[in-house]
PDB file of N, CA and C in Angstrom:
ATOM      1  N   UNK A   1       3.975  15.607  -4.798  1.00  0.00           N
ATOM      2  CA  UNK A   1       3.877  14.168  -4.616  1.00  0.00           C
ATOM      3  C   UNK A   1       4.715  13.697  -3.423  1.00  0.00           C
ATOM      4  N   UNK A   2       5.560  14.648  -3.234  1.00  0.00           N
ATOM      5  CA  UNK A   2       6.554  13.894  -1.930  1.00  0.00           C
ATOM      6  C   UNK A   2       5.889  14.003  -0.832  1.00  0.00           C
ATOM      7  N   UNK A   3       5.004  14.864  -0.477  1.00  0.00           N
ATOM      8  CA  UNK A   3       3.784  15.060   0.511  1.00  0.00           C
ATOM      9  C   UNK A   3       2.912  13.741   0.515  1.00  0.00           C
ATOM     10  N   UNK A   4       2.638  12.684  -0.385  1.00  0.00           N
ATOM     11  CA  UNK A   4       2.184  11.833  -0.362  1.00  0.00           C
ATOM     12  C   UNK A   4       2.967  10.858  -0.059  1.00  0.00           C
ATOM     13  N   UNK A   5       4.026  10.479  -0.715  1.00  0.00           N
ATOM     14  CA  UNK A   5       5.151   9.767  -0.299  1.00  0.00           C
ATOM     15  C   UNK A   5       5.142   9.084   0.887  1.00  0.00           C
ATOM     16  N   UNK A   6       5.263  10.954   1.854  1.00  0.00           N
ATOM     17  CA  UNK A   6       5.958  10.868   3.157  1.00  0.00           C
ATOM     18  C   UNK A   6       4.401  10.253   3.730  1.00  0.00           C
ATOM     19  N   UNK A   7       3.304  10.692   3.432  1.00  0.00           N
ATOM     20  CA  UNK A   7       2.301  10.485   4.454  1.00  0.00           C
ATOM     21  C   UNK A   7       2.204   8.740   4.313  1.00  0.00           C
ATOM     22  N   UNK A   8       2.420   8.028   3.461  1.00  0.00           N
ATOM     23  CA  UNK A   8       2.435   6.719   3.238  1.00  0.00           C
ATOM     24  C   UNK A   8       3.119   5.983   4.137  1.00  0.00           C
ATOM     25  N   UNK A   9       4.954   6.517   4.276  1.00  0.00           N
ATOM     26  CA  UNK A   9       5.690   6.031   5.382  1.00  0.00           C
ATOM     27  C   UNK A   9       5.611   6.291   6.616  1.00  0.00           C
ATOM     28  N   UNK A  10       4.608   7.346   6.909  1.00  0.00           N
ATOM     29  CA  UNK A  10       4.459   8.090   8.384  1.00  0.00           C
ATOM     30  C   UNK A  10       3.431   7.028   8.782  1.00  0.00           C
ATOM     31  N   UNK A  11       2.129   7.216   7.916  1.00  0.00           N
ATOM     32  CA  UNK A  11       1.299   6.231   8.312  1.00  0.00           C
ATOM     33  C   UNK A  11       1.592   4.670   8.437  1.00  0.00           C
ATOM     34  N   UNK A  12       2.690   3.985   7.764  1.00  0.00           N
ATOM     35  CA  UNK A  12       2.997   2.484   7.941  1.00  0.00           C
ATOM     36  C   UNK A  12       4.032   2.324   9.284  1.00  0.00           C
ATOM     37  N   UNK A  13       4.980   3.137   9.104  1.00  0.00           N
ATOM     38  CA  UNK A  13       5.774   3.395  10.658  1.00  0.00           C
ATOM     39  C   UNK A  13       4.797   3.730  11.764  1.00  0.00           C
ATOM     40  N   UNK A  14       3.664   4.533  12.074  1.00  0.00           N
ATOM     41  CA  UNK A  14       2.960   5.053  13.095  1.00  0.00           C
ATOM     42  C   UNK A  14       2.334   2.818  13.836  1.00  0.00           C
ATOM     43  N   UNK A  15       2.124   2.080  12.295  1.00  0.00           N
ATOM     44  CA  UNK A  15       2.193   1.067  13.337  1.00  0.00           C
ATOM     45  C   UNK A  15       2.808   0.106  13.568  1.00  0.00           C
ATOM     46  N   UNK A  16       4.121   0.230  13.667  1.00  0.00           N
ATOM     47  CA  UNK A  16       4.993   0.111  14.465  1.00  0.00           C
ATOM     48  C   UNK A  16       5.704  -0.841  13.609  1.00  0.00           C
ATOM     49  N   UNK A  17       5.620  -1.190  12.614  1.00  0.00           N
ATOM     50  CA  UNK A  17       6.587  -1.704  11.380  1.00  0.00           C
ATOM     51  C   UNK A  17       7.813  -1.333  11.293  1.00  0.00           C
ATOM     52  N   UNK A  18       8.673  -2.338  11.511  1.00  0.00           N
ATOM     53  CA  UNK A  18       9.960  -1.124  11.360  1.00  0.00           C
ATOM     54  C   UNK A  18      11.101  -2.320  10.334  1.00  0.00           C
ATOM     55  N   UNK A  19      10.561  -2.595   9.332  1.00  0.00           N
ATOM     56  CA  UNK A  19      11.072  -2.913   8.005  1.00  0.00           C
ATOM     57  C   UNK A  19      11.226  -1.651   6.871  1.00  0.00           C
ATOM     58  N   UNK A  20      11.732  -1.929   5.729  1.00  0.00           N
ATOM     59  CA  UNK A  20      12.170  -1.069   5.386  1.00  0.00           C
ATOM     60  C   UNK A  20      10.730  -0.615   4.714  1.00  0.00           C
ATOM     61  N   UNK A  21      10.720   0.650   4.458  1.00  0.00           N
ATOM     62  CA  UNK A  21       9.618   1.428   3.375  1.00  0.00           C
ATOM     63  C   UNK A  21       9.637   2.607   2.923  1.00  0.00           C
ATOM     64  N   UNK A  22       9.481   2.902   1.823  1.00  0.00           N
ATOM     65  CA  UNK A  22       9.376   3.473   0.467  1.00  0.00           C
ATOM     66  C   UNK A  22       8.112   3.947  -0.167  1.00  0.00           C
ATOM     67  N   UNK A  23       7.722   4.996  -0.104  1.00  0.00           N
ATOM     68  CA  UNK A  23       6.050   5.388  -0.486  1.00  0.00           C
ATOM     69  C   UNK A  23       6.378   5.856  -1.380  1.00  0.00           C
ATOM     70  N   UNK A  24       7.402   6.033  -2.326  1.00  0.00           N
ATOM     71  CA  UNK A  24       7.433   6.250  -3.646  1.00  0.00           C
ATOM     72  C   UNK A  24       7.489   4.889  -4.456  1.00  0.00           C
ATOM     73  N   UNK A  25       7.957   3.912  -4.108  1.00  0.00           N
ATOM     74  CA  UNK A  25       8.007   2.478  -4.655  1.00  0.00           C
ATOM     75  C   UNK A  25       6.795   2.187  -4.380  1.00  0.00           C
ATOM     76  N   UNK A  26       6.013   2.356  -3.446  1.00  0.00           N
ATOM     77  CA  UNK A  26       4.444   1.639  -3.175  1.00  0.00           C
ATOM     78  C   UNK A  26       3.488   2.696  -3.866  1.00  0.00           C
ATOM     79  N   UNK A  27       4.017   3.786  -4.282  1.00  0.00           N
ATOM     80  CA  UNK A  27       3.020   4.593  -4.887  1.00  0.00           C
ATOM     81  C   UNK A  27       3.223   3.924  -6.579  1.00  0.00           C
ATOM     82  N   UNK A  28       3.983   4.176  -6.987  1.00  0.00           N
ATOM     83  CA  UNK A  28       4.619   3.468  -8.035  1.00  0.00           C
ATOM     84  C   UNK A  28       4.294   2.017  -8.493  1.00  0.00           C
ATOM     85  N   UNK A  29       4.551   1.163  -7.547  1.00  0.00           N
ATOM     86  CA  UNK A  29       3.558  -0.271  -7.512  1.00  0.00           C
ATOM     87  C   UNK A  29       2.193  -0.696  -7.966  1.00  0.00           C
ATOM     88  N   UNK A  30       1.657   0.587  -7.197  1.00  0.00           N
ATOM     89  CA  UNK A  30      -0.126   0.567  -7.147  1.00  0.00           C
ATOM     90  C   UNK A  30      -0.343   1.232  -8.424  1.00  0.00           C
ATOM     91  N   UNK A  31       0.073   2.310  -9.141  1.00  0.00           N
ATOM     92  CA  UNK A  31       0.274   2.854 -10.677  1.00  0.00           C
ATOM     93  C   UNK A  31       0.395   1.257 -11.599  1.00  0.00           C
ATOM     94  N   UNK A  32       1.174   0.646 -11.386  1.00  0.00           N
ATOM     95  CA  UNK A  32       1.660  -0.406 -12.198  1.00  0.00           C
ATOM     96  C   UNK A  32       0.443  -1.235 -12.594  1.00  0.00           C
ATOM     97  N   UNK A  33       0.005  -1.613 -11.089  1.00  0.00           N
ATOM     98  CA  UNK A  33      -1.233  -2.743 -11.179  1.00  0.00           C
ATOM     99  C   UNK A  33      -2.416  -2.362 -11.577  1.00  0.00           C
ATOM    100  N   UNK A  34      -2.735  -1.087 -11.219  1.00  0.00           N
ATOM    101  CA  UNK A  34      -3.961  -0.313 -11.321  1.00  0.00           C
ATOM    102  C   UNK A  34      -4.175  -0.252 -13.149  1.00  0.00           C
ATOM    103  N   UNK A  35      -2.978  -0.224 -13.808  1.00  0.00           N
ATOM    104  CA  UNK A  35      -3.278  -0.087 -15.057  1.00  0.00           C
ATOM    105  C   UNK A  35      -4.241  -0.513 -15.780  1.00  0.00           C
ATOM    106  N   UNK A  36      -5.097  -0.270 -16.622  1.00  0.00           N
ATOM    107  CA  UNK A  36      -6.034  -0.881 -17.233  1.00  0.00           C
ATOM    108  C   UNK A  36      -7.022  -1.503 -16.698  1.00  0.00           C
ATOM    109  N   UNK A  37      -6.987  -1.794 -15.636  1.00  0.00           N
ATOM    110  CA  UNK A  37      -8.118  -1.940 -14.613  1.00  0.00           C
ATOM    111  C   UNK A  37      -9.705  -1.364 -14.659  1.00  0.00           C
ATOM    112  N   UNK A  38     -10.760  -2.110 -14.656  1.00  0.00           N
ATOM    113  CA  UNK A  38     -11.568  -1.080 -14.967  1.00  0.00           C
ATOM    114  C   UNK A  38     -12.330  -0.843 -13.038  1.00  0.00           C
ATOM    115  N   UNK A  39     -13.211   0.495 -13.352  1.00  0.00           N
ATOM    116  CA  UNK A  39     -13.268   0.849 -11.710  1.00  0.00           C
ATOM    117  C   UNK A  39     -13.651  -0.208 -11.088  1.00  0.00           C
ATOM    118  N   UNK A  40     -13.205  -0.078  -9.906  1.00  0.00           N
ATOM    119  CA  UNK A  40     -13.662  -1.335  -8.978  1.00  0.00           C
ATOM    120  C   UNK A  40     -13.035  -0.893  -7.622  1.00  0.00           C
ATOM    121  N   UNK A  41     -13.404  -1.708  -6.481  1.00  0.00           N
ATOM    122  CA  UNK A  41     -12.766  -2.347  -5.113  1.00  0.00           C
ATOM    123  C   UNK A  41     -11.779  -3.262  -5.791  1.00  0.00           C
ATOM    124  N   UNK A  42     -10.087  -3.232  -5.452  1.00  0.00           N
ATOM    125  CA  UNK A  42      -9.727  -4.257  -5.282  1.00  0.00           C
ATOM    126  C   UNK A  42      -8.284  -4.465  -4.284  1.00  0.00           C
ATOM    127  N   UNK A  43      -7.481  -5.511  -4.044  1.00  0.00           N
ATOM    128  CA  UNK A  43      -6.921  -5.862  -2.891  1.00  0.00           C
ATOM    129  C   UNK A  43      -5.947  -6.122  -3.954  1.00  0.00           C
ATOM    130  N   UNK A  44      -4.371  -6.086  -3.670  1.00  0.00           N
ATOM    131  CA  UNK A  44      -3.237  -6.456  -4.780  1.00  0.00           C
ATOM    132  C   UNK A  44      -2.365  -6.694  -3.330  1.00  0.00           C
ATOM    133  N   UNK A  45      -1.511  -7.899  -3.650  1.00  0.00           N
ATOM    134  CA  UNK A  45      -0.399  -8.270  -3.114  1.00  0.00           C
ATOM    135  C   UNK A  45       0.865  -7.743  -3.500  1.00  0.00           C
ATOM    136  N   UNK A  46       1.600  -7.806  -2.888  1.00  0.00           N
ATOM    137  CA  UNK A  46       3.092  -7.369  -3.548  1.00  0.00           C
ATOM    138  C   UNK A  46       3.756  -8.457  -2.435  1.00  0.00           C
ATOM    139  N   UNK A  47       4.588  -9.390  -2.669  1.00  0.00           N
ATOM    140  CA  UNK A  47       5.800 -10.019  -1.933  1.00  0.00           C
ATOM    141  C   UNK A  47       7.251  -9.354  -1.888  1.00  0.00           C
ATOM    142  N   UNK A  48       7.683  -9.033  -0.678  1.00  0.00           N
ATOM    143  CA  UNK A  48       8.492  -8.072  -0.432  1.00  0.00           C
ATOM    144  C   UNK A  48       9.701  -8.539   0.022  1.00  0.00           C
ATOM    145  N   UNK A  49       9.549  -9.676   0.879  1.00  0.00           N
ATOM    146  CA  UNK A  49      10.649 -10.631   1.177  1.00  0.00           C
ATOM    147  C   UNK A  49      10.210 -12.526   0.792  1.00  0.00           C
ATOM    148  N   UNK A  50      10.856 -13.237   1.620  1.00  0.00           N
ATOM    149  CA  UNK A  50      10.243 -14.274   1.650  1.00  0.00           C
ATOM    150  C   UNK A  50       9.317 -14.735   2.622  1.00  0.00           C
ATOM    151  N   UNK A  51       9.849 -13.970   3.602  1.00  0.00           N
ATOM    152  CA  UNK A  51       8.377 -13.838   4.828  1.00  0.00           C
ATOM    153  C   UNK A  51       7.361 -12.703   5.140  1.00  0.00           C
ATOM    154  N   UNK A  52       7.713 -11.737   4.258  1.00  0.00           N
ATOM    155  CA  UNK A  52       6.646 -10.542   4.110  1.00  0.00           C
ATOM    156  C   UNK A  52       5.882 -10.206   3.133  1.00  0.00           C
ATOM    157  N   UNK A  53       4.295  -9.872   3.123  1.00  0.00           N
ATOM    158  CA  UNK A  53       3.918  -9.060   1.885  1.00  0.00           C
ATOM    159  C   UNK A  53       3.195  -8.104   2.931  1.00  0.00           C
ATOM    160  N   UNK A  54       2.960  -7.004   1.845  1.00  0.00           N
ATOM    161  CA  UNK A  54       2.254  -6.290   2.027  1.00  0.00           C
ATOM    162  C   UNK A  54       1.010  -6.246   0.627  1.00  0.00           C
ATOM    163  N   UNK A  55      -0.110  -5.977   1.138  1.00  0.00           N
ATOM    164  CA  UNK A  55      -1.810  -5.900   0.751  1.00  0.00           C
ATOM    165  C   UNK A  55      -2.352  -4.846   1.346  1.00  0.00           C
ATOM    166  N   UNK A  56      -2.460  -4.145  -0.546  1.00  0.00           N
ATOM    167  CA  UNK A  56      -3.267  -2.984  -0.968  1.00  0.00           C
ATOM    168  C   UNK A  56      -4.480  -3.056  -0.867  1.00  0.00           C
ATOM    169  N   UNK A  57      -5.223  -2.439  -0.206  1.00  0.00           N
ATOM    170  CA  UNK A  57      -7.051  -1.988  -0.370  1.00  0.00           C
ATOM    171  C   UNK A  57      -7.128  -1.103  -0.837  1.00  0.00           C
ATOM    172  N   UNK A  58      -7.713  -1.132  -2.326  1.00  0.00           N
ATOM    173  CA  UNK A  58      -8.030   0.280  -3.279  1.00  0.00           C
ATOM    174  C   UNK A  58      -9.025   0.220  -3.728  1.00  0.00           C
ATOM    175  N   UNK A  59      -9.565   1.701  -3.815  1.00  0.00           N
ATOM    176  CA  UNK A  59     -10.756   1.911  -4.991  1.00  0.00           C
ATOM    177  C   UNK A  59     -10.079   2.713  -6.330  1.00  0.00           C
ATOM    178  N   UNK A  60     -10.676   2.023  -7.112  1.00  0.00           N
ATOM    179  CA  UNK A  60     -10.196   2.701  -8.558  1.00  0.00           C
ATOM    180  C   UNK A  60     -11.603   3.385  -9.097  1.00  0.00           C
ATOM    181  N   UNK A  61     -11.302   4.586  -9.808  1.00  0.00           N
ATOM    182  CA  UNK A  61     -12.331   5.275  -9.857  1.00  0.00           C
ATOM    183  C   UNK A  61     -11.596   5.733 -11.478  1.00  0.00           C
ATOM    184  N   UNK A  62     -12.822   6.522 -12.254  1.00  0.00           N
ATOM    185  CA  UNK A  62     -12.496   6.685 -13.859  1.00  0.00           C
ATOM    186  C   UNK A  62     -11.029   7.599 -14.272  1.00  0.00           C
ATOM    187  N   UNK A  63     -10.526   8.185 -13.165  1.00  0.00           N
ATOM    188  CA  UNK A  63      -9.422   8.774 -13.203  1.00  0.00           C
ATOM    189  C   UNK A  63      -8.260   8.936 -12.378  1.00  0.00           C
ATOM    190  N   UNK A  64      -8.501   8.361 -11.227  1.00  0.00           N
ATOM    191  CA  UNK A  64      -7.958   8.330 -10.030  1.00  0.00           C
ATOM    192  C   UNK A  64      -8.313   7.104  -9.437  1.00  0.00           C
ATOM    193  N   UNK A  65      -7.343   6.895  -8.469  1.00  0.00           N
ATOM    194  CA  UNK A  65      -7.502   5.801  -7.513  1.00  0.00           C
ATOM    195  C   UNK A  65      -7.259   6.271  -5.864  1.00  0.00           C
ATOM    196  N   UNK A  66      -7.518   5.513  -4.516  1.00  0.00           N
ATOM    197  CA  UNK A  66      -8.038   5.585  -3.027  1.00  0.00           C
ATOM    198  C   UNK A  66      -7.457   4.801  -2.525  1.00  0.00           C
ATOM    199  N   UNK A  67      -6.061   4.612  -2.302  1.00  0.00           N
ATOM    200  CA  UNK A  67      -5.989   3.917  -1.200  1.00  0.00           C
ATOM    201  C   UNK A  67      -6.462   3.682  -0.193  1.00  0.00           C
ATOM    202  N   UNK A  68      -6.655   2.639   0.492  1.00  0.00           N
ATOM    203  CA  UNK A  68      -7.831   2.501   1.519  1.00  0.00           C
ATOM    204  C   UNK A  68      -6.808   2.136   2.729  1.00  0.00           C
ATOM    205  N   UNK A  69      -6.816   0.888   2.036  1.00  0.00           N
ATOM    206  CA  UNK A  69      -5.411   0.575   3.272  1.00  0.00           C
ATOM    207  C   UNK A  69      -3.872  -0.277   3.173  1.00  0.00           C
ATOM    208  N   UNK A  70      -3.342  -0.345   3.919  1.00  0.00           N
ATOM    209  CA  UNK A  70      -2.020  -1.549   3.643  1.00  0.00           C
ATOM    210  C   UNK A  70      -1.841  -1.766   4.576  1.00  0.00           C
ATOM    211  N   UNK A  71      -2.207  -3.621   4.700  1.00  0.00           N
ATOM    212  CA  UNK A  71      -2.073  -4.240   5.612  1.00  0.00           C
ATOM    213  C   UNK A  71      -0.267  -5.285   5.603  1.00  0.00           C
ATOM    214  N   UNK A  72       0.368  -5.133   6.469  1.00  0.00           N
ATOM    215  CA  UNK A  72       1.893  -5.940   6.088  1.00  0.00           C
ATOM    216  C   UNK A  72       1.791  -7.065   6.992  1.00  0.00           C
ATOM    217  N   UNK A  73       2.364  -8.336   6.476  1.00  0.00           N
ATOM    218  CA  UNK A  73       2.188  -9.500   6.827  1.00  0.00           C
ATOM    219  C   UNK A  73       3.501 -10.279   7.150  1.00  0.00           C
ATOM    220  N   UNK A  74       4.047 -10.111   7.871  1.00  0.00           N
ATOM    221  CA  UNK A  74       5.011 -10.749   8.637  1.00  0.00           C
ATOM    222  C   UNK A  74       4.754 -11.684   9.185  1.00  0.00           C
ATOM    223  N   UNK A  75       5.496 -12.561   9.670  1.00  0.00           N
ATOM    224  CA  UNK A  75       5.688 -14.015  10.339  1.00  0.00           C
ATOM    225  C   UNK A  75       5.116 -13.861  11.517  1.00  0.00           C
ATOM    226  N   UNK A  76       5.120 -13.182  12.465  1.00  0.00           N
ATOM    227  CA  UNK A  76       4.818 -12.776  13.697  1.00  0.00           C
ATOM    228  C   UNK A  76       3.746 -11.682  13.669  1.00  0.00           C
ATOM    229  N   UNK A  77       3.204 -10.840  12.921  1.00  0.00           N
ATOM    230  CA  UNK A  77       2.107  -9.584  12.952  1.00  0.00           C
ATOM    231  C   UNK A  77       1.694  -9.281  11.761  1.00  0.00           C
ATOM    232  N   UNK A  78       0.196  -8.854  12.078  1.00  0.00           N
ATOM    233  CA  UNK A  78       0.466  -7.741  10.794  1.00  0.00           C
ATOM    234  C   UNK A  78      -0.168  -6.560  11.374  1.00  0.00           C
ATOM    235  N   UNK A  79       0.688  -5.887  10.484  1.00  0.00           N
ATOM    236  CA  UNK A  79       0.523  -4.456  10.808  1.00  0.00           C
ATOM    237  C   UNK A  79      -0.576  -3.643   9.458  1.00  0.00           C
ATOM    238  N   UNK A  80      -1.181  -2.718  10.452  1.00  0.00           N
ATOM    239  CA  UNK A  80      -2.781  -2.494   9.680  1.00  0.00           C
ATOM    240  C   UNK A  80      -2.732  -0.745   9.402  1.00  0.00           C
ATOM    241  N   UNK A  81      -2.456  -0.292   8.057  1.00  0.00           N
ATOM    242  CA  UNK A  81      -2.359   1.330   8.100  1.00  0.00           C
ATOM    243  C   UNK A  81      -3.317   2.092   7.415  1.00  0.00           C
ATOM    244  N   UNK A  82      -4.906   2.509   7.755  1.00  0.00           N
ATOM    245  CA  UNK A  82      -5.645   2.567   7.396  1.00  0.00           C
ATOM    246  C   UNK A  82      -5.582   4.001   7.130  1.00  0.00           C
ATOM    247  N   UNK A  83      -5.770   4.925   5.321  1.00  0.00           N
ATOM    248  CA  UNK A  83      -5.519   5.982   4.873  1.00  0.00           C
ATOM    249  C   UNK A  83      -6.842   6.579   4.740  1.00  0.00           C
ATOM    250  N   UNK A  84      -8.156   5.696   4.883  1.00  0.00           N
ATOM    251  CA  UNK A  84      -9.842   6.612   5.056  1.00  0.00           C
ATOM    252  C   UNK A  84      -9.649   7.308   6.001  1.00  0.00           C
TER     253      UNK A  84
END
């Protein structure tokens, strides 16, 4: 799992974000929300500061779930980290 972790923060740093991040807390996050969910497309917010969120693009599937993407939303940019 730390292989996933890392590819989470490699891919959100590669664009050029340089707030703090944690792909075990965002892996962890998306576990949380995903719960009970039945399959679908869906988009989940998380508020991270008072001027940042970051927004999940997932597919949930009967046993697993796809991150698609995480887009982070800052005052000034957002930064777009697409995992297809």
């Amino acid at each position: 799992m730390e292989e996933f972790y890392q590819a989470i923060e490699e891919a959100i740093r590669m664009t050029g974000y340089k707030g703090p991040v944690d792909g075990e807390e965002i892996y962890d996050e998306i576990n949380d929300e995903i719960e009970d969910k039945e399959p679908g497309a869906y988009v989940f917010m998380s508020k991270k500061t008072d001027d940042t969120f970051f927004e999940y693009k997932i597919q949930i599937f009967e046993d697993q779930f796809n991150l698609s993407a995480i887009d982070i939303h800052t005052p000034d940019q957002v930064y777009h980290a697409d995992f297809d």
